[in-house]
N, C-alpha and C. Protein backbone atom coordinates (compact mmCIF):
# COMPACT_ATOMS: atom_id res chain seq x y z
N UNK A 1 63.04 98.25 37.75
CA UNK A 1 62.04 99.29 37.94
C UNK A 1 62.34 100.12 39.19
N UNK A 2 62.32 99.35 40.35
CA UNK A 2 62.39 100.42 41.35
C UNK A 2 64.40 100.72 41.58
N UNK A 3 65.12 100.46 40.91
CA UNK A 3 66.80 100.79 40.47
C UNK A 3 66.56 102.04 40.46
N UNK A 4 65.79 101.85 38.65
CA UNK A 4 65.70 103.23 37.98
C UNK A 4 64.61 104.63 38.82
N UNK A 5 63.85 104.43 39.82
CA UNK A 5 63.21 104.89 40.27
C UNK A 5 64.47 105.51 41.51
N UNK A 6 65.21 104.79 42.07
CA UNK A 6 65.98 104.98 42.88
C UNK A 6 66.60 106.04 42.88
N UNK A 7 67.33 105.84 41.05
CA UNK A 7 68.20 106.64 40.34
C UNK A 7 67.94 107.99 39.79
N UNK A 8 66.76 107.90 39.93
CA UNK A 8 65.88 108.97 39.15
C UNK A 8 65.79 110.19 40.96
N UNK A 9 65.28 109.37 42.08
CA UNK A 9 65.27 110.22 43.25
C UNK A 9 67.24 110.48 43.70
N UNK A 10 67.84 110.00 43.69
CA UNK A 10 69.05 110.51 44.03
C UNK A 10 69.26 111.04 43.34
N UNK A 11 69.33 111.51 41.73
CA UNK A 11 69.90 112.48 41.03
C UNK A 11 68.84 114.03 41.10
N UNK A 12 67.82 113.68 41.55
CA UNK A 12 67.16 114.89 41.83
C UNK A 12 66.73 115.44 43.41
N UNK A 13 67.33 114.87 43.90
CA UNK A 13 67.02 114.88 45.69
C UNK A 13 67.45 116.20 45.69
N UNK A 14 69.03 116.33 45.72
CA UNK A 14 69.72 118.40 46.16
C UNK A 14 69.11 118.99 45.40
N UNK A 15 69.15 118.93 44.30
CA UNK A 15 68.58 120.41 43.54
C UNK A 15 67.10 120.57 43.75
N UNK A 16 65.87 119.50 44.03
CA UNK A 16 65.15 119.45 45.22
C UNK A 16 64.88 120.71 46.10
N UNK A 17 66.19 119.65 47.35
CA UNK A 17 65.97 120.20 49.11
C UNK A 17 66.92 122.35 48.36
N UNK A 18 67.69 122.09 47.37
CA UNK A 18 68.21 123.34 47.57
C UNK A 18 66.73 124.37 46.87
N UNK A 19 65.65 123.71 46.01
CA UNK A 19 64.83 125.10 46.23
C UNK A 19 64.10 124.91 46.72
N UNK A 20 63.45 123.84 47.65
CA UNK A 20 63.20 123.92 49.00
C UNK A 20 63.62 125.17 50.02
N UNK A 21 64.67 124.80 50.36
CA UNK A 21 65.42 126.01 51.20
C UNK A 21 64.97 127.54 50.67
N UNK A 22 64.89 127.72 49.28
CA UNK A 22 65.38 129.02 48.48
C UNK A 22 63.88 129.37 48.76
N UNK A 23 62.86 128.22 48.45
CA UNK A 23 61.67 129.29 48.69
C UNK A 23 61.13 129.23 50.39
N UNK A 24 61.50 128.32 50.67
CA UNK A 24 61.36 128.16 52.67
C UNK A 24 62.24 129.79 52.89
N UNK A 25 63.16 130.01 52.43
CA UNK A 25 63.95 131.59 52.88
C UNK A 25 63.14 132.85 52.14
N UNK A 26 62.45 132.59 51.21
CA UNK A 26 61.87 133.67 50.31
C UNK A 26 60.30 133.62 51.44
N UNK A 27 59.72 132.93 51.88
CA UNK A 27 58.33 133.03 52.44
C UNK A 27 58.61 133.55 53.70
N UNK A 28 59.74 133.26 54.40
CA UNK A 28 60.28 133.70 55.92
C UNK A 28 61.09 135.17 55.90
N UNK A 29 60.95 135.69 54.16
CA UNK A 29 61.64 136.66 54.43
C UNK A 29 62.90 136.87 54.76
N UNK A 30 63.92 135.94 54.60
CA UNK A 30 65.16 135.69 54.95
C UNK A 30 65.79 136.07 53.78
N UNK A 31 66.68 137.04 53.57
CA UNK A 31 68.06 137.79 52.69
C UNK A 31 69.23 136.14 52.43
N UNK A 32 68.26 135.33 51.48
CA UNK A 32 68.57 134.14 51.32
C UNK A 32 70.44 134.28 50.92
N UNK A 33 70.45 135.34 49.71
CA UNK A 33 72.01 134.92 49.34
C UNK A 33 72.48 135.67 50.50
N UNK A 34 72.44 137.11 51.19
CA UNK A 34 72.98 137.52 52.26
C UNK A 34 73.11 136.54 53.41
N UNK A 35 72.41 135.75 53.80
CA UNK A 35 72.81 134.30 54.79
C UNK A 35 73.63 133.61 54.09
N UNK A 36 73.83 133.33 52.80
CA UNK A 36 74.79 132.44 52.31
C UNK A 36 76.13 132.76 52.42
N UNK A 37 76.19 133.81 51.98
CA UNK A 37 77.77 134.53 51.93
C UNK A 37 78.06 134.30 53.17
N UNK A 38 77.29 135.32 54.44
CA UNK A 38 77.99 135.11 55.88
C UNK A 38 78.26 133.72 56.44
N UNK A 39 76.76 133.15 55.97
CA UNK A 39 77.57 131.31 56.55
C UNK A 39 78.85 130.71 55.91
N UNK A 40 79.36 131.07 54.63
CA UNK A 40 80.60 130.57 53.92
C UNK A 40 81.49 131.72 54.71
N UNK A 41 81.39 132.75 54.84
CA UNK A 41 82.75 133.78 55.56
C UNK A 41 83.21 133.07 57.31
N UNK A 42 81.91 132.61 57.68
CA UNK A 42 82.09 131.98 59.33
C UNK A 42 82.77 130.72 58.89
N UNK A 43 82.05 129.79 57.82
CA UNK A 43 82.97 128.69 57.72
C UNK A 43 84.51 128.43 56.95
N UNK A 44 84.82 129.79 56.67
CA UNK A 44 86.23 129.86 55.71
C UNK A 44 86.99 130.31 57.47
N UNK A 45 86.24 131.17 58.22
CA UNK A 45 87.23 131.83 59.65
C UNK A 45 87.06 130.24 60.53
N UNK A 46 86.37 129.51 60.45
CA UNK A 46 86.70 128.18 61.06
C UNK A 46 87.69 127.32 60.38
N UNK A 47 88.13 127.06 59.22
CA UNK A 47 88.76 126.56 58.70
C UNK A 47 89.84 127.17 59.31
N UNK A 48 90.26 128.02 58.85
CA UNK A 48 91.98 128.80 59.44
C UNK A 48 92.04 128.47 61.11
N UNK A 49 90.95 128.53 61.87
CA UNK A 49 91.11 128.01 62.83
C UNK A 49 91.55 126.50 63.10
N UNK A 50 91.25 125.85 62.40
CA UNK A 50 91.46 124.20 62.41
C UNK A 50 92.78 124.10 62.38
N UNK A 51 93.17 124.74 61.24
CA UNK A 51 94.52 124.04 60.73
C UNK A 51 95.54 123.62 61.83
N UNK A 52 95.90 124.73 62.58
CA UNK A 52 96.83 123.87 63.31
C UNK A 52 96.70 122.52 64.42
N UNK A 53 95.39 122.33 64.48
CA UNK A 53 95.23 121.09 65.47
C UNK A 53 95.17 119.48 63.93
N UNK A 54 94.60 120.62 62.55
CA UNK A 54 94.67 119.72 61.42
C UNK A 54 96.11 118.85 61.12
N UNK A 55 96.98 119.92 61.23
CA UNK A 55 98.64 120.11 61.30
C UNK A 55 99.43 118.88 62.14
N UNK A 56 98.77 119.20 63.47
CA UNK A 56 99.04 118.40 64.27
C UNK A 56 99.08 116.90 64.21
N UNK A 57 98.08 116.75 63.86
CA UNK A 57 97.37 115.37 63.43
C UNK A 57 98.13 114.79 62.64
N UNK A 58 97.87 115.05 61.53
CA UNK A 58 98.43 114.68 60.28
C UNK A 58 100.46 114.47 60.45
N UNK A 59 101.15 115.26 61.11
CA UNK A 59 102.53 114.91 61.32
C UNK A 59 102.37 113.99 62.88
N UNK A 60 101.47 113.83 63.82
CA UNK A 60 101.62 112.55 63.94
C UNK A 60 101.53 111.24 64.06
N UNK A 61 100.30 111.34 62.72
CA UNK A 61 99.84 110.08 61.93
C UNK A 61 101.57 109.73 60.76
N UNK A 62 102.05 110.40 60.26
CA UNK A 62 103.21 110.00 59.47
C UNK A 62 104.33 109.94 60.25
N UNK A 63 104.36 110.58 61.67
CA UNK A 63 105.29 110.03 62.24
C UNK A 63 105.63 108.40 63.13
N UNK A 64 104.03 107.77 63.13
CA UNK A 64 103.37 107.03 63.85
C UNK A 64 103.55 105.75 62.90
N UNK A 65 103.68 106.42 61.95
CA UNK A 65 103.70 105.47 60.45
C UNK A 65 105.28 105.14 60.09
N UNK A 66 105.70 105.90 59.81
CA UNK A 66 107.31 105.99 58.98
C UNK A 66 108.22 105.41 60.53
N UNK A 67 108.07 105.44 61.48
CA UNK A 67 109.04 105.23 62.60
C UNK A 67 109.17 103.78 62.82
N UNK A 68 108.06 102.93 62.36
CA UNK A 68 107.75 101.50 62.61
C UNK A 68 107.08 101.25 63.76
N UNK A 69 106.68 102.29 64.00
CA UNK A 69 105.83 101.74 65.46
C UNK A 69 104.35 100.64 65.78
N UNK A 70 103.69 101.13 64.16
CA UNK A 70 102.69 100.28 63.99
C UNK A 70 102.75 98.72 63.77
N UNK A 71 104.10 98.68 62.57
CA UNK A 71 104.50 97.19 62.82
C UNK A 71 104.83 96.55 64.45
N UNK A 72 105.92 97.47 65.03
CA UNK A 72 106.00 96.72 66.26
C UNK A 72 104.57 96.80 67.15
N UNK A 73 103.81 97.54 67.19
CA UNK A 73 102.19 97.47 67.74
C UNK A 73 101.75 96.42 67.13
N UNK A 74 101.74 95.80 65.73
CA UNK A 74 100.73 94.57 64.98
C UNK A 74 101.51 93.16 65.64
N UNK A 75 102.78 93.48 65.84
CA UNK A 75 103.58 91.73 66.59
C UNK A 75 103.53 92.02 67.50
N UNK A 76 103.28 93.08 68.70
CA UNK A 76 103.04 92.90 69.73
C UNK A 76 101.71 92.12 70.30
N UNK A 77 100.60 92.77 69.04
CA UNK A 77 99.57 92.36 69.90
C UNK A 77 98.62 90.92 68.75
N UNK A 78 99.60 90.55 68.18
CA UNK A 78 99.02 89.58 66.97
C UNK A 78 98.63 88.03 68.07
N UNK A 79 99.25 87.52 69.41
CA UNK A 79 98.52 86.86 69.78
C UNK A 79 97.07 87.19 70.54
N UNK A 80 96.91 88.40 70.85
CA UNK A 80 95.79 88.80 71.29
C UNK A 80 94.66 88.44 70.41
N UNK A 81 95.05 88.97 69.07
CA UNK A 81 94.21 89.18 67.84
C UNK A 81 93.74 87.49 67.92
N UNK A 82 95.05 86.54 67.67
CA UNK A 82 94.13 85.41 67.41
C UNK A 82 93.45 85.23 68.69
N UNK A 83 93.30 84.94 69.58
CA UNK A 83 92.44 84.44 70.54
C UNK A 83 90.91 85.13 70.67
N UNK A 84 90.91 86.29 69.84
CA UNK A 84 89.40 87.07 69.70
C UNK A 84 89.63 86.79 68.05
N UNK A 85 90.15 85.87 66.72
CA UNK A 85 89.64 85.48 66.09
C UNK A 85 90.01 86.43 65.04
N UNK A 86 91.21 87.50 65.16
CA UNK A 86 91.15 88.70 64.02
C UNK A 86 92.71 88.37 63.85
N UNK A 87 92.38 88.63 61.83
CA UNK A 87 93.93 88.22 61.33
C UNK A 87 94.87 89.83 62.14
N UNK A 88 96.32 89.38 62.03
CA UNK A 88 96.95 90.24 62.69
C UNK A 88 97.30 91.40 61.43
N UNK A 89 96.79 90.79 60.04
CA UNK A 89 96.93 91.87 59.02
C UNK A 89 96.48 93.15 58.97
N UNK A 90 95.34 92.85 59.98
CA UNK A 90 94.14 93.83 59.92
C UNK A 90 94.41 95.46 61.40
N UNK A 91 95.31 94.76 61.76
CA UNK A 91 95.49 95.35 62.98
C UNK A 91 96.23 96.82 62.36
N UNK A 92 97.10 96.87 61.40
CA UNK A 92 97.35 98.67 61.38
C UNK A 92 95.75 99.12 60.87
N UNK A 93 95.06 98.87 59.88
CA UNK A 93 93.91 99.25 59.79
C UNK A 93 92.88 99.61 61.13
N UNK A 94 93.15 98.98 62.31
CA UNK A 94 92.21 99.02 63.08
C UNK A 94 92.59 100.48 63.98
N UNK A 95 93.96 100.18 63.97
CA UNK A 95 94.86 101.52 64.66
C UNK A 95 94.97 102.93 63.84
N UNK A 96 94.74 102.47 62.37
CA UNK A 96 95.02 103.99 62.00
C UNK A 96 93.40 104.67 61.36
N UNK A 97 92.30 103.50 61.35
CA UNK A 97 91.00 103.97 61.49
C UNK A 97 90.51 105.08 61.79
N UNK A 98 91.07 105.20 63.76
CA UNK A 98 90.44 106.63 64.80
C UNK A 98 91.17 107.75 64.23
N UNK A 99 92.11 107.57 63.25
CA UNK A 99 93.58 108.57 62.60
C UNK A 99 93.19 109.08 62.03
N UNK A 100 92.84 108.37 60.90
CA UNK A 100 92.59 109.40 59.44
C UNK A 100 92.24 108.34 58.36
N UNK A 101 91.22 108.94 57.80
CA UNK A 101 90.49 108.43 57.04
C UNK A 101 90.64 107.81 55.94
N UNK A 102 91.79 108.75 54.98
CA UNK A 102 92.90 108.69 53.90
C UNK A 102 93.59 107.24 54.00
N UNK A 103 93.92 107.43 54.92
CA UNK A 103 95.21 106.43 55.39
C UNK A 103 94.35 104.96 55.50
N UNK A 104 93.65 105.05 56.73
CA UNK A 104 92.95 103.48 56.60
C UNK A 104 91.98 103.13 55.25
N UNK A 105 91.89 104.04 54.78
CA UNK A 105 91.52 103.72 53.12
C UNK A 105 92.55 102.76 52.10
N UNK A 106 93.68 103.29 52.56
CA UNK A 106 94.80 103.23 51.65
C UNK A 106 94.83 102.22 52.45
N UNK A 107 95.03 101.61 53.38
CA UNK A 107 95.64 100.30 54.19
C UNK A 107 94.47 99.06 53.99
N UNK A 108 93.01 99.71 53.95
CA UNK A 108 91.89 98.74 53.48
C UNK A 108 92.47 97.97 52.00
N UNK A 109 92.39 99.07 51.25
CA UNK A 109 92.64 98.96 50.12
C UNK A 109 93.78 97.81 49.62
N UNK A 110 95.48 98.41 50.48
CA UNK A 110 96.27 97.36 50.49
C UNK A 110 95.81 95.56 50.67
N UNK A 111 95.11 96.16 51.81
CA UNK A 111 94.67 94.66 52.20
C UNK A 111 93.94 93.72 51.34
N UNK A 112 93.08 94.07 50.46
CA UNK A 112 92.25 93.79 49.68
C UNK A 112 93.00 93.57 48.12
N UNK A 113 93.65 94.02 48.13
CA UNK A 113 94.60 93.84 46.56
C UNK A 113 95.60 92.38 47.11
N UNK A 114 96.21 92.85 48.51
CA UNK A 114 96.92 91.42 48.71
C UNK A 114 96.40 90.24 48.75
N UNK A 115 95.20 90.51 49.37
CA UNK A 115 94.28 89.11 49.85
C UNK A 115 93.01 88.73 49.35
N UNK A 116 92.89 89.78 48.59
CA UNK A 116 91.25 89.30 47.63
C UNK A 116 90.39 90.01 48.28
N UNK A 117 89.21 90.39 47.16
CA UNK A 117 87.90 91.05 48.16
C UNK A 117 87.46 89.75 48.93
N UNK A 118 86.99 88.45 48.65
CA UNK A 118 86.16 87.86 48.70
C UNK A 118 86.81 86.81 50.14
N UNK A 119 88.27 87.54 50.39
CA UNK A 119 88.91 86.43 51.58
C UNK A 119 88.24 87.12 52.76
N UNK A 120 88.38 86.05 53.93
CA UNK A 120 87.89 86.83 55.66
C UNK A 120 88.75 88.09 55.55
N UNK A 121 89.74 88.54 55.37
CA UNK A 121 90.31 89.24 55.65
C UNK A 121 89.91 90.75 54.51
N UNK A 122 90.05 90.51 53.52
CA UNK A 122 88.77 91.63 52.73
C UNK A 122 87.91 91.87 53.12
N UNK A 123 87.52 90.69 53.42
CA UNK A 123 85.84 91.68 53.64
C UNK A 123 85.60 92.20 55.36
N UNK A 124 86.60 91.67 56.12
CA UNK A 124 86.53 92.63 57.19
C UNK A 124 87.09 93.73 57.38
N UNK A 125 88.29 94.25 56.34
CA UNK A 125 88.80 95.48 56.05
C UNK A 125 87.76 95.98 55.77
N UNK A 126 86.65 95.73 54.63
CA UNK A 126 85.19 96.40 53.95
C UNK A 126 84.56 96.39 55.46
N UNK A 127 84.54 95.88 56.13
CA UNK A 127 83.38 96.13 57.39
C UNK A 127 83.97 97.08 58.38
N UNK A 128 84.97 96.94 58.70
CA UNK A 128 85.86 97.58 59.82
C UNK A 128 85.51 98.98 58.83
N UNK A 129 85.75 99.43 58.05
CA UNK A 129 85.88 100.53 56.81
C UNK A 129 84.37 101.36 57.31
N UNK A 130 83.25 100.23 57.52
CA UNK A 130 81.94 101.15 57.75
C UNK A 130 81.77 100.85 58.98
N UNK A 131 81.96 100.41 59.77
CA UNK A 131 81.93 100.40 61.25
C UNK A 131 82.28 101.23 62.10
N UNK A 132 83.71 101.95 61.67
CA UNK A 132 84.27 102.67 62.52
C UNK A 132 83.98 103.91 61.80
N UNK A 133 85.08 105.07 63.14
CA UNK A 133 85.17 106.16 62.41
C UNK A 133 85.95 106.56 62.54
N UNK A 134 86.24 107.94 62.31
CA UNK A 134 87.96 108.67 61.93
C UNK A 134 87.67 109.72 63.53
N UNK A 135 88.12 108.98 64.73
CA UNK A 135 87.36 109.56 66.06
C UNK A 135 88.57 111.01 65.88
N UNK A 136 89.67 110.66 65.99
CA UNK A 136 90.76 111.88 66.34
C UNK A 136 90.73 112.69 65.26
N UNK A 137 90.06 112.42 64.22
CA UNK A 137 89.70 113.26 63.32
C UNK A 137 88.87 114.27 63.47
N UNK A 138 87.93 114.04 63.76
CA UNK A 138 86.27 114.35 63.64
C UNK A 138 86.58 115.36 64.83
N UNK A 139 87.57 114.88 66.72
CA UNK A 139 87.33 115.88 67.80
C UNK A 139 88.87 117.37 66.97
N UNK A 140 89.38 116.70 66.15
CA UNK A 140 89.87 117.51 65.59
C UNK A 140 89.43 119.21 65.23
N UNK A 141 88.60 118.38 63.77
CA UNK A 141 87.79 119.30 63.09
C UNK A 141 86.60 119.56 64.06
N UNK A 142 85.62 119.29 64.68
CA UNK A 142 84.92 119.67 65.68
C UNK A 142 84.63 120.62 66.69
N UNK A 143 86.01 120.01 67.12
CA UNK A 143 86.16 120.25 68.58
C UNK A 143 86.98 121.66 68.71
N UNK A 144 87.90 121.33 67.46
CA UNK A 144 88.88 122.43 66.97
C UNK A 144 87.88 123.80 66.81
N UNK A 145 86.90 123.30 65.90
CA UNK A 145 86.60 124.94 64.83
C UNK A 145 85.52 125.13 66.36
N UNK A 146 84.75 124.76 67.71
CA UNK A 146 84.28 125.96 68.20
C UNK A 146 85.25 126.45 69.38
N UNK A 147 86.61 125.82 69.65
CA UNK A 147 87.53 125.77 70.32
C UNK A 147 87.72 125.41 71.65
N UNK A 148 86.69 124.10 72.03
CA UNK A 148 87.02 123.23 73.08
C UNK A 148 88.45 122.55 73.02
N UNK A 149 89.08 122.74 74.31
CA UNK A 149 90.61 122.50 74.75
C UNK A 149 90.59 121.31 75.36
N UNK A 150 89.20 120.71 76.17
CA UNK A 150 89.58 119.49 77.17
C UNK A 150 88.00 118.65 76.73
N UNK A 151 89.06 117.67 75.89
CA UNK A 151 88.25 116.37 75.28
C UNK A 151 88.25 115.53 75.78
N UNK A 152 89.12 114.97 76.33
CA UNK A 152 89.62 113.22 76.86
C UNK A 152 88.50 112.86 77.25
N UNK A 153 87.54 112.96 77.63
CA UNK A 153 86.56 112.33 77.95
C UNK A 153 85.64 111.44 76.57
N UNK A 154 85.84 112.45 75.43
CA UNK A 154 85.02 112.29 74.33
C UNK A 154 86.07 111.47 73.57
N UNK A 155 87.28 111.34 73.74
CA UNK A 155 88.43 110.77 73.44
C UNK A 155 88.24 109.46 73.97
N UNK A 156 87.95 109.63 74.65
CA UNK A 156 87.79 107.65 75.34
C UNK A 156 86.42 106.99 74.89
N UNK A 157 85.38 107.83 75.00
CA UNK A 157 83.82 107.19 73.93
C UNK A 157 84.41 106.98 72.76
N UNK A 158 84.95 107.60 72.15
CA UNK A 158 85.22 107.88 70.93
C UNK A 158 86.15 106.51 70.52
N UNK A 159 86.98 106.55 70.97
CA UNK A 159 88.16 105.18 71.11
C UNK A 159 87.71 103.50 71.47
N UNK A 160 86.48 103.39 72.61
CA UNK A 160 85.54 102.57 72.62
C UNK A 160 84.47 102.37 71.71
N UNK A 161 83.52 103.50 71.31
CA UNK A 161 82.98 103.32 70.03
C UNK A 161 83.79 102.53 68.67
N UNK A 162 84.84 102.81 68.56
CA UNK A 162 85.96 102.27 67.39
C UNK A 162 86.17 100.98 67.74
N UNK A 163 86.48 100.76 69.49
CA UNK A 163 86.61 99.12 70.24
C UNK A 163 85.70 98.39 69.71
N UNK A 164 84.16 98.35 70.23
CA UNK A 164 83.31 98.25 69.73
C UNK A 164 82.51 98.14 68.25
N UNK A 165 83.34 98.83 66.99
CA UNK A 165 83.03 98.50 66.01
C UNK A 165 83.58 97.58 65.53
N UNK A 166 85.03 97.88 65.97
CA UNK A 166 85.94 96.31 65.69
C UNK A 166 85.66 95.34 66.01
N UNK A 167 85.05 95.08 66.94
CA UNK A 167 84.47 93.67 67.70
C UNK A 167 83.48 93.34 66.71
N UNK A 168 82.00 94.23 66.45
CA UNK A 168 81.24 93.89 66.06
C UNK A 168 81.31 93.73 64.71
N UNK A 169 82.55 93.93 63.93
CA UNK A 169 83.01 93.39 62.47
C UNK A 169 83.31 92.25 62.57
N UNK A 170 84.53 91.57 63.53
CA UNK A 170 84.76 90.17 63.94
C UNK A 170 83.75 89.23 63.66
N UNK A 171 82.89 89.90 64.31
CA UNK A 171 81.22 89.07 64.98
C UNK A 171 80.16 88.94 63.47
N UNK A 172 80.50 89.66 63.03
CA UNK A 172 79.76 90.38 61.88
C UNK A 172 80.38 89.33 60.90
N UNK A 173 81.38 89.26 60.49
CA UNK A 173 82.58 88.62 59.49
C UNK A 173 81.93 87.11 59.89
N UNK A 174 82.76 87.07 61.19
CA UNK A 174 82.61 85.57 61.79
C UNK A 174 81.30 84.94 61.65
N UNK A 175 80.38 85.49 61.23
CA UNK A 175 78.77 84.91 61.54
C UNK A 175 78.49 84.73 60.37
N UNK A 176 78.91 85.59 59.34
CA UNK A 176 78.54 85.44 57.70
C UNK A 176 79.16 84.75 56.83
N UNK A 177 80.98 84.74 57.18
CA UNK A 177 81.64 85.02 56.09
C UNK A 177 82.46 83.44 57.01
């Protein structure tokens, strides 16, 4: 009963909030499709702006990848891992997380076909997966499209926030699973 009730509000929620909006812009007098167009023309001139910090990224997430650096990063730091309790499988996932989104998808994913959903190590790929976020991504696209140049500051929250989610998957895993 309350599934189908569920199912029934998510399939009608947007088309909803969108004539919501349509008549919230028609009572305020707002040139509803004339705001639409200009907000899609500002967000197509932010896009072209992105790309090259997008560019950036992305060649050197595959260079970060294809060179072997991540393997030698996972045996460097695989006794660390055990002594805080985390398989060392999990460790490119944890590193290419703040990267890109795509990628630690694809490396969750790996992990989970090798080792089962239902092993410690699945299901903390599944937790690490909603815990963290795609940080060098996000000051990317962000930070990029209003064209702030000096992040490092938000670069290091950002990198601790990710510390911090990883831990609290460990903790999370370790307490349940």
């Amino acid at each position: 009963m309350i599934e189908q009730i569920l199912n029934e509000v998510s399939r009608w929620a947007i088309p909803f909030l969108f004539v919501v909006f349509l008549v919230m812009g028609w009572c305020r007098r707002v040139p509803v499709y004339e705001a639409f167009i200009q907000g899609a023309a500002e967000g197509f001139q932010i896009a072209v702006r992105i790309i090259p910090y997008l560019v950036a990224m992305f060649v050197a997430i595959k260079v970060f990848r294809v060179s072997g650096a991540m393997e030698i990063l996972a045996r460097i730091c695989a006794p660390v891992l055990g002594i805080i309790g985390a398989p060392a499988e999990v460790l490119p996932l944890a590193v290419m997380r703040p990267l890109s989104g795509s990628s630690a998808l694809g490396l969750a994913t790996e992990l989970i076909k090798t080792h089962g959903p239902d092993t410690f190590i699945g299901r903390l790929a599944s937790v690490m997966q909603g815990t963290t976020d795609t940080t060098f991504f996000v000051l990317t696209v962000y930070f990029g499209s209003v064209g702030i140049k000096r992040y490092r500051h938000a670069v290091g929250l950002g990198l601790l926030a990710d510390i911090t989610g990883l831990l609290a998957s460990l903790f999370i895993c370790h307490l349940l699973f």
